[in-house]
Protein backbone atom coordinates (compact mmCIF):
# COMPACT_ATOMS: atom_id res chain seq x y z
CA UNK A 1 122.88 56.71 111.62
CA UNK A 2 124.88 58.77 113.72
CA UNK A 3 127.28 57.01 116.42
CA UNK A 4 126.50 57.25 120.29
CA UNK A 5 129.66 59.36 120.53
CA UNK A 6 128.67 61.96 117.84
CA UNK A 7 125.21 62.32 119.16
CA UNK A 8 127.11 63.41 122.49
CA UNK A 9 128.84 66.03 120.68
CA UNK A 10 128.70 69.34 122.63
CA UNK A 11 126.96 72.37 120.47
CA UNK A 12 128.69 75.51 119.67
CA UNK A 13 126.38 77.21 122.71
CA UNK A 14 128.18 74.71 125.03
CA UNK A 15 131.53 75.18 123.82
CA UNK A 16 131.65 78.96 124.22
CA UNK A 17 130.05 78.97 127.27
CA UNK A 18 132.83 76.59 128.37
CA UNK A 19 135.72 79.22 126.78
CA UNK A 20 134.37 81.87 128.53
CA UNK A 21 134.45 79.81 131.72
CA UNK A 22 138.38 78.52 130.98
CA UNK A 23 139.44 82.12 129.89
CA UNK A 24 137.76 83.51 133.81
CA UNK A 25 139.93 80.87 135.41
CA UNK A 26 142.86 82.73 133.79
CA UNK A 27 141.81 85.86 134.53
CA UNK A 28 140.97 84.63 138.83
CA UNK A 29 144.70 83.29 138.37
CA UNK A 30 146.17 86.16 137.56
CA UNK A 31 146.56 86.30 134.01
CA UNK A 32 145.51 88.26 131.00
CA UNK A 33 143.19 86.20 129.36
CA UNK A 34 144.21 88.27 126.30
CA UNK A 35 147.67 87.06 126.26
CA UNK A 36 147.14 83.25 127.60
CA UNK A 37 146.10 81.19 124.26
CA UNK A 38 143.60 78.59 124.49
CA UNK A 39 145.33 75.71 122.30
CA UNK A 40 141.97 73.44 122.20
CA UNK A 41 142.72 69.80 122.34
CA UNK A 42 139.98 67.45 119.47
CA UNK A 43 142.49 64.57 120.82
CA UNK A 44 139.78 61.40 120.86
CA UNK A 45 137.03 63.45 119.90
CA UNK A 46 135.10 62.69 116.47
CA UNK A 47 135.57 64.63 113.54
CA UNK A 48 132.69 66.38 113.62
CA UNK A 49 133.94 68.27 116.57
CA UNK A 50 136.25 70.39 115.03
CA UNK A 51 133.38 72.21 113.14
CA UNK A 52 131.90 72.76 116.51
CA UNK A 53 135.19 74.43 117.74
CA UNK A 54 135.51 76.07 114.52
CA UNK A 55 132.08 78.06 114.91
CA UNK A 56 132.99 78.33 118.82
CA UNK A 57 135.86 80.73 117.29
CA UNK A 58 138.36 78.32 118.38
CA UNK A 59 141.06 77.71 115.13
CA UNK A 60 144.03 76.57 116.89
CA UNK A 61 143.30 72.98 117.41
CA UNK A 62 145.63 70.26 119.40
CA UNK A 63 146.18 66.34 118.34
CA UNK A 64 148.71 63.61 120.24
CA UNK A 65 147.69 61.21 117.54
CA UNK A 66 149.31 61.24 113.50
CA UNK A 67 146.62 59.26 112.56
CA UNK A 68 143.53 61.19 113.97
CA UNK A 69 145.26 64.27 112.99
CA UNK A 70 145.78 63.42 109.31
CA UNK A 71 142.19 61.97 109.32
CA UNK A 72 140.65 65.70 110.62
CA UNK A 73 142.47 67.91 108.35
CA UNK A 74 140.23 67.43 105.03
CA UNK A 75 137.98 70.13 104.64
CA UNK A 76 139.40 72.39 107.59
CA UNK A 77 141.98 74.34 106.10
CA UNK A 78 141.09 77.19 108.65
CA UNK A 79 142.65 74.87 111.30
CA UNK A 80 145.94 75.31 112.68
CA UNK A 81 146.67 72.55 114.02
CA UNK A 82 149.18 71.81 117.06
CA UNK A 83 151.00 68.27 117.09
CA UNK A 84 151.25 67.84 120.83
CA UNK A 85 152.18 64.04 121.60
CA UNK A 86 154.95 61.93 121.37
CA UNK A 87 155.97 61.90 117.87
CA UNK A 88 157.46 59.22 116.20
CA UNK A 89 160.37 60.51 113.40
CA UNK A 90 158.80 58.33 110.61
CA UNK A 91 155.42 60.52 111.20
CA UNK A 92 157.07 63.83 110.31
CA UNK A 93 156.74 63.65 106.62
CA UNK A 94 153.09 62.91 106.70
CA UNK A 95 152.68 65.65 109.06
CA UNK A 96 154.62 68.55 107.82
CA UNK A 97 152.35 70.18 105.65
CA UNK A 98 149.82 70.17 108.22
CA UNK A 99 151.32 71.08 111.36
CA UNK A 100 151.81 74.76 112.37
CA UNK A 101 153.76 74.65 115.61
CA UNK A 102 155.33 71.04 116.45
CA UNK A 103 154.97 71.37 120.45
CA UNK A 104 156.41 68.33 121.33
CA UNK A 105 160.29 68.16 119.74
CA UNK A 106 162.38 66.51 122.32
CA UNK A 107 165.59 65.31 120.82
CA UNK A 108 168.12 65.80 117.93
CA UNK A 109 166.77 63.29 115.10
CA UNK A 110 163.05 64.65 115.53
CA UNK A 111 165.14 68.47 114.67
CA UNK A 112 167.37 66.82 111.64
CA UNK A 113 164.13 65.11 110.80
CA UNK A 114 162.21 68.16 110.41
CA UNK A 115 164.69 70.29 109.16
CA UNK A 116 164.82 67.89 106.56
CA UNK A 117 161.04 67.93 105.77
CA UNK A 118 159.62 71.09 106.74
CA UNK A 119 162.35 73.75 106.50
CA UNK A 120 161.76 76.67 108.56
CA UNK A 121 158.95 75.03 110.69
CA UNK A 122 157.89 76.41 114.11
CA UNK A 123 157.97 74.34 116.93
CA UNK A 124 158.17 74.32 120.74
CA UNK A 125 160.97 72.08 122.74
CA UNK A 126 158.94 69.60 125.49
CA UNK A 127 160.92 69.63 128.34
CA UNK A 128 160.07 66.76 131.32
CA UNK A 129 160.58 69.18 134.30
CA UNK A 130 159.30 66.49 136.53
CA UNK A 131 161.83 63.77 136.63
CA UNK A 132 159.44 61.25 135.84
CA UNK A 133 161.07 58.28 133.98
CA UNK A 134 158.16 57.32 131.46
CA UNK A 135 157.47 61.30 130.77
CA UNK A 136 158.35 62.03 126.99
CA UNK A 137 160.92 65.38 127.22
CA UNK A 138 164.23 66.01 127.67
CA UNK A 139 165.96 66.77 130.78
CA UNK A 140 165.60 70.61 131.42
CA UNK A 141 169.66 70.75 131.43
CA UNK A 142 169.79 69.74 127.91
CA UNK A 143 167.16 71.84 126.75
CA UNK A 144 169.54 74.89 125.78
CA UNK A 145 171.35 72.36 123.24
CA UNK A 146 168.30 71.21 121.85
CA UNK A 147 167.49 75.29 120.87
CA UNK A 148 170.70 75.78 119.77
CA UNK A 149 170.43 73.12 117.35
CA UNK A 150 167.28 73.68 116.16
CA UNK A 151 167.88 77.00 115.33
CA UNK A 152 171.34 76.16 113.66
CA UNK A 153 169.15 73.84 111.97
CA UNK A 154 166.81 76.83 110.14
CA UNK A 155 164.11 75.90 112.21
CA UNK A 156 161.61 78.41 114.70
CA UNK A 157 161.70 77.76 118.18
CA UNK A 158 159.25 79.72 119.55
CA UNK A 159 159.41 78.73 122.97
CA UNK A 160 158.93 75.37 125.02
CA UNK A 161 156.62 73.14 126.45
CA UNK A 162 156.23 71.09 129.39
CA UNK A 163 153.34 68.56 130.59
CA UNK A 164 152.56 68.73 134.93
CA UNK A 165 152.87 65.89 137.25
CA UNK A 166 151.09 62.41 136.33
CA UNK A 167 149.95 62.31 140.14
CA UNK A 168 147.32 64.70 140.01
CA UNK A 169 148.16 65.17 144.19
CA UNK A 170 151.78 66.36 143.18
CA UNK A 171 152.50 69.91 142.82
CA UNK A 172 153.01 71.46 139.59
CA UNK A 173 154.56 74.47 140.63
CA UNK A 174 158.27 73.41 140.94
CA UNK A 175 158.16 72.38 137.07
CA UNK A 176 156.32 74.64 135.61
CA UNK A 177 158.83 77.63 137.69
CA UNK A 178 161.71 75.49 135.83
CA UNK A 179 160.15 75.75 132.23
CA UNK A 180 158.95 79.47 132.88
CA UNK A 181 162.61 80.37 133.71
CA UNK A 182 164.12 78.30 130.68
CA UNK A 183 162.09 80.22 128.84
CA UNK A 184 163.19 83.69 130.23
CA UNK A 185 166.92 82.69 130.23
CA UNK A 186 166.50 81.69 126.30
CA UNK A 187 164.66 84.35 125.27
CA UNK A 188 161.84 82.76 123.92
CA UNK A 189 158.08 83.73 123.70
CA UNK A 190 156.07 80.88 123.61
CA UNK A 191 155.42 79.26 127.59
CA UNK A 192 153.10 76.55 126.74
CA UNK A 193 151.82 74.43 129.93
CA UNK A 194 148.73 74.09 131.89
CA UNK A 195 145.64 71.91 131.12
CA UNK A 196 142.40 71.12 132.41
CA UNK A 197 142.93 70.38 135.80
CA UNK A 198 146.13 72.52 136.75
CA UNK A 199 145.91 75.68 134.50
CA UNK A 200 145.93 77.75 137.26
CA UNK A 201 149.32 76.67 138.71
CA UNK A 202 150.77 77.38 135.09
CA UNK A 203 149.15 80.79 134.75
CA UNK A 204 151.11 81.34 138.11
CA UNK A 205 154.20 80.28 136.73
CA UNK A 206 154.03 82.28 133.80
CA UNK A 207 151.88 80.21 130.90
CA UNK A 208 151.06 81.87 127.69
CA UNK A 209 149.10 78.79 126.42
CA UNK A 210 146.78 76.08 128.48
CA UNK A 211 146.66 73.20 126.26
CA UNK A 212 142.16 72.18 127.21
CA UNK A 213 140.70 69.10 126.00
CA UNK A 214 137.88 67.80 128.65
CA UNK A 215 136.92 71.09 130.17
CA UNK A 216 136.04 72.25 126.94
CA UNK A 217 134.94 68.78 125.23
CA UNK A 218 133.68 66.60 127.65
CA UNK A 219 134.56 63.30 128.05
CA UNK A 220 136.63 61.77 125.08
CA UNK A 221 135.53 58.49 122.94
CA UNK A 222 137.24 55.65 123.48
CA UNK A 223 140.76 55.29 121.40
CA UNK A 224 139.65 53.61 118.09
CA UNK A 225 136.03 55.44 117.49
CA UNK A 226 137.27 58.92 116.51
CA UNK A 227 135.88 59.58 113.21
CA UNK A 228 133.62 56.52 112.51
């Protein structure tokens, strides 16, 4: 019998309806909707879900979680998937062969780490451009060393990440301005910030990828229920 949460699944219709609708906010924002990547987050969401964002024409898929990451990969080899949450060095070997860009490296042994497992790997720096103490990151001034040593390392930065304000009344726009002009000053590509609720604010700032979980999903199951 199918769980409560599955049946609540949203259907392909619903899912590209809800694209359309997230790529039209970019556009009204100001950016090419083109050039802005939608990185779809599955984060808490059943397995069956990433068939539904498969068919939706959405392949690049985010996860914050090892374990619910690992436990969605069987069968969906079409997936490139995104590791996007705070990531624990003793995860990386389980990982590497299924992670296409590591968004979330924030400090020298997660770089040794996967230099040492996944040679060559892609991966975005996170940088905490909001000063908060609890925000995983590092601080925006030790970002350049963190590049440098990554690429020393073999490895493929391809740009950097950064995660808004926890006080949804806070503006974004001072960190996202920071990030956008790290980016610029390293000469990197990849600009990935922005979700659900302040996607707009990072198109502003100069976003190339809005990382959506709940306008596209819905709600997400509680922690604990994904897959079962």
């Amino acid at each position: 019998r199918r769980s409560a949460a599955v049946s609540a699944l949203p259907t392909v219709e619903d899912v590209t309806t809800r694209l359309a609708g997230i790529r039209a906010r970019i556009e009204a924002a100001g950016g090419d909707p083109a050039r802005v990547a939608v990185l779809a987050v599955t984060k808490g969401h059943p397995i069956e879900l990433v068939d539904v964002a498969l068919a939706a024409g959405l392949v690049d898929l985010g996860e914050n979680y090892a374990q619910e990451l690992l436990a969605k990969t069987a069968g969906h080899e079409a997936v490139r998937w995104h590791f996007i949450g705070h990531l624990q060095r003793n995860k990386v070997r389980q990982l590497a062969p299924h992670v296409a860009l590591w968004q979330s490296i924030d400090r020298v042994e997660l770089i040794d780490e996967l230099a040492r497992r996944s040679p060559g790997a892609h991966l975005l720096i996170q940088v905490n451009a909001t000063g908060e103490q609890d925000k995983n990151g590092c601080r925006p001034q030790d970002c350049p060393a963190l590049v440098e040593r990554a690429l020393a390392a073999g490895l493929h930065v391809d740009g950097l990440m950064t995660v808004g304000p926890t006080d949804a009344t806070a503006d974004p726009s001072p960190g996202f301005d920071t990030v956008r002009t790290l980016v610029d000053r390293l000469g990197l590509v990849t600009c990935s910030m922005g979700m659900t609720d302040d996607l707009e604010a990072a198109v502003r700032h100069g976003s190339t990828m809005v990382r959506i979980g709940t306008a596209l999903f819905g709600a997400r199951a509680p922690r604990g229920s994904v897959g079962h």
